[in-house]
Protein backbone atom coordinates (compact mmCIF):
# COMPACT_ATOMS: atom_id res chain seq x y z
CA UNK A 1 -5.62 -3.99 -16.31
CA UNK A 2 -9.38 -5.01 -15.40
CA UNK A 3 -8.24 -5.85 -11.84
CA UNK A 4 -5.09 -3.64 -11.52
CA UNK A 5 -7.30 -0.91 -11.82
CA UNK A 6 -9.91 -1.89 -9.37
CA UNK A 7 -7.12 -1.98 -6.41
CA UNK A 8 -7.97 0.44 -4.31
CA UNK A 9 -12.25 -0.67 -4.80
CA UNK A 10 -13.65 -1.03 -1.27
CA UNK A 11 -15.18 -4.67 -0.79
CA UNK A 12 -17.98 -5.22 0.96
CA UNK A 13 -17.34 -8.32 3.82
CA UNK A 14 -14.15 -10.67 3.71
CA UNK A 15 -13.04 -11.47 0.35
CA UNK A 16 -11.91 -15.21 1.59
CA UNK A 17 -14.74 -16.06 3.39
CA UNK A 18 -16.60 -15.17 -0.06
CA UNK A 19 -13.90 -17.31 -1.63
CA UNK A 20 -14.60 -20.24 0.48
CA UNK A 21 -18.89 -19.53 0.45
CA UNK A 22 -18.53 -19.38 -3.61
CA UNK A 23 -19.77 -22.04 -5.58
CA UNK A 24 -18.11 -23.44 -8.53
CA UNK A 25 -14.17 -23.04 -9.01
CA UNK A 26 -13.55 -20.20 -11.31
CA UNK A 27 -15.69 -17.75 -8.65
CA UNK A 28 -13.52 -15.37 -6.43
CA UNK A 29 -10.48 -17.11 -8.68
CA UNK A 30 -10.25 -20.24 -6.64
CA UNK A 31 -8.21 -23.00 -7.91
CA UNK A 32 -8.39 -25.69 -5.08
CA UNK A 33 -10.96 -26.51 -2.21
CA UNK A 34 -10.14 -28.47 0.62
CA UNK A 35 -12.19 -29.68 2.89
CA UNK A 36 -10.74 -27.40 5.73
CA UNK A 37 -9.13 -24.95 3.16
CA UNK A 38 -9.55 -22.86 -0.02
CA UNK A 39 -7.05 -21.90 -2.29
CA UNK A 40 -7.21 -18.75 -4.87
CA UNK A 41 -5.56 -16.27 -6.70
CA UNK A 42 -3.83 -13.29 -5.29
CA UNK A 43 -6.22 -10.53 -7.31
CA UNK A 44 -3.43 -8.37 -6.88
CA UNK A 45 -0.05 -10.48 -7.13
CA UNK A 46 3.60 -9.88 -6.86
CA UNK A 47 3.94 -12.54 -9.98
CA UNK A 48 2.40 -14.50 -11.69
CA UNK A 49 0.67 -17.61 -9.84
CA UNK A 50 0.67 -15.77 -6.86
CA UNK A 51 -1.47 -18.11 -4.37
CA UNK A 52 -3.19 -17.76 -0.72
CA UNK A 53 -4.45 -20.66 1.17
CA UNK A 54 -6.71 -19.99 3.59
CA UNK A 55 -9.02 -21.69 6.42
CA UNK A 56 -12.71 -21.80 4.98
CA UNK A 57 -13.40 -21.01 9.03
CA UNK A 58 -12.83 -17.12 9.49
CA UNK A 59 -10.10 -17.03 11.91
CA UNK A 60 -7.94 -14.12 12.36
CA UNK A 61 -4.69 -15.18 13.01
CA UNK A 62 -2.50 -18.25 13.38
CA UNK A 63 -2.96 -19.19 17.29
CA UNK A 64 -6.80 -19.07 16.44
CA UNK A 65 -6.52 -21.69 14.09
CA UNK A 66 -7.61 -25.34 15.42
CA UNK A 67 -4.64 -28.01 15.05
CA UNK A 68 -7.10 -29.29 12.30
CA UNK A 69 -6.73 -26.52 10.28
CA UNK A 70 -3.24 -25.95 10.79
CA UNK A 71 -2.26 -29.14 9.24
CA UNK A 72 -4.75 -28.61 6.35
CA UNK A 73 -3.45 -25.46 5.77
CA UNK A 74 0.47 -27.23 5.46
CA UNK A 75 -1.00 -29.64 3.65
CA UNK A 76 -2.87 -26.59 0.76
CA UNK A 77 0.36 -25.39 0.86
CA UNK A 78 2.14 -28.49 -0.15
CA UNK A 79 -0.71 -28.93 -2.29
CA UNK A 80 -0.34 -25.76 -4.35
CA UNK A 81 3.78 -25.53 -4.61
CA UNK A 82 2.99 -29.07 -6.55
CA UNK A 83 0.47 -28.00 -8.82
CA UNK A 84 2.48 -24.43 -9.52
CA UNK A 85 5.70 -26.64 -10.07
CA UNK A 86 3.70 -28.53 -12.73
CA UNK A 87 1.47 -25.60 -14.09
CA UNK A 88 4.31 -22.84 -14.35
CA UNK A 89 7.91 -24.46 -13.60
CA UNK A 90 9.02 -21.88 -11.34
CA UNK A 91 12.53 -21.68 -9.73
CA UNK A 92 11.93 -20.79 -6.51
CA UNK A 93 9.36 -19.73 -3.82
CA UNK A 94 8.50 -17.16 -1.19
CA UNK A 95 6.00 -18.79 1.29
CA UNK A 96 4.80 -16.06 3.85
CA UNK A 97 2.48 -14.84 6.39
CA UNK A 98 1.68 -11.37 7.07
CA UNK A 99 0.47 -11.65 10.78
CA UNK A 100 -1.50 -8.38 12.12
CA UNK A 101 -1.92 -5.17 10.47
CA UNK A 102 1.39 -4.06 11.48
CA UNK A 103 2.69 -6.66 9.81
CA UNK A 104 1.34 -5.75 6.87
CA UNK A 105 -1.50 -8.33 6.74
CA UNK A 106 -4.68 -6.75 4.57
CA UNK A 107 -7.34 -8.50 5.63
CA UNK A 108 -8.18 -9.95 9.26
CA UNK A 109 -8.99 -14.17 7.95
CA UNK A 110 -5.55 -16.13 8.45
CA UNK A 111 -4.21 -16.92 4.79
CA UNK A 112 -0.66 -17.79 4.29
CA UNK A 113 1.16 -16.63 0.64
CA UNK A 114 2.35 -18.91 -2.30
CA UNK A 115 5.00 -16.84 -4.23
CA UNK A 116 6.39 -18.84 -7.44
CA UNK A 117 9.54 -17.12 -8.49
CA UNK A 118 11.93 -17.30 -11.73
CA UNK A 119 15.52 -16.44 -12.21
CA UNK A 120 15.49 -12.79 -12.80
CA UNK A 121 12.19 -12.27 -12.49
CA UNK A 122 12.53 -8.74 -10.83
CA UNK A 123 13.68 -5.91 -12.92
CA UNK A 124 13.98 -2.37 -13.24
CA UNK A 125 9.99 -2.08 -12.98
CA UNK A 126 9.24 -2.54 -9.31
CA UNK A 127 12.08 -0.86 -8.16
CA UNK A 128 12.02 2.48 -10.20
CA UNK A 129 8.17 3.00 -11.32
CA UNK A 130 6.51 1.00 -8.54
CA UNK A 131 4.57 -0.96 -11.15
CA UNK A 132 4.05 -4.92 -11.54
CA UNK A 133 4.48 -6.49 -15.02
CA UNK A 134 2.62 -9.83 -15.29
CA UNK A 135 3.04 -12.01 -18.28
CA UNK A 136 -0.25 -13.77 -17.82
CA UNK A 137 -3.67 -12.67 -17.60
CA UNK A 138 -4.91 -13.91 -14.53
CA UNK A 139 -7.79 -15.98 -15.41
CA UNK A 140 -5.63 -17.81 -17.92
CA UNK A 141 -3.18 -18.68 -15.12
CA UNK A 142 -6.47 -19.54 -12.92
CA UNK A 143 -7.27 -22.09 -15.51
CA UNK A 144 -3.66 -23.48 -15.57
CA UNK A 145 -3.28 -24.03 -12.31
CA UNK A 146 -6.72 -25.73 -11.95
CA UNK A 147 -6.15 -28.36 -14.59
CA UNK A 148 -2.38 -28.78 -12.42
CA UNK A 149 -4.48 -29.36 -9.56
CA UNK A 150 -7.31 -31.58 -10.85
CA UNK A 151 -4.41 -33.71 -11.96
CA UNK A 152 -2.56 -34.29 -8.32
């Protein structure tokens, strides 16, 4: 409920460039740093696990990305679906990118969305009271997933 409630806060700056600028993993719920790329918790996910990898660069879209940081970001990606298979054992994924504000992106740094998803994991909750049920606290799923990725 701590960060459920703080949704609609105002931030000051990008909150991934303050991911990637953060020292130590368990600031701005980072669970994975790559040399190119940072990887972190969704603060406000559609499940549990919910990841974004992002360029450490602040780049606004896709085309602005370097061919560098393309392939890192592929590579986060592959990265993270490992350690969420190990952490969580999910049954499926949505992988995403919201490009533009039209398109329903949030924020204007290129990050690309890790989705783990179980059979039947949607019920009657997001479709009739517009609310999100997570099983986890995030933190405790931040530390999961770090220990899944400290041991690829």
């Amino acid at each position: 409920m701590a960060y459920v409630g703080s949704a609609s806060e105002q931030r000051d700056g990008c909150f991934l460039c303050s991911a990637a600028a953060a020292d130590g993993e368990t600031a701005e719920l980072v669970v994975d740093r790559g040399e190119l790329t940072v990887t972190l918790l969704n603060r406000f996910p559609y499940s549990s696990g919910h990841l974004m990898v992002a360029p450490r660069r602040h780049t606004p879209d896709l085309p602005s990305l370097t061919d560098a940081e393309g392939a890192a970001a592929f590579l986060a990606t592959r990265r993270a679906l490992r350690a969420l298979i190990a952490a969580m054992g999910p049954d499926g994924f949505n992988i995403g990118i919201n490009h533009g504000l039209a398109a329903g992106a949030s924020v204007e740094h290129f990050h690309q969305h890790v989705v783990p998803r179980w059979s039947g994991d949607t019920n009657f909750m997001p479709v009739v009271g517009d609310v999100k049920v997570l099983p986890e606290h995030i933190e405790t799923t931040a530390q999961r997933l770090r220990e899944a990725f400290a041991a690829l």
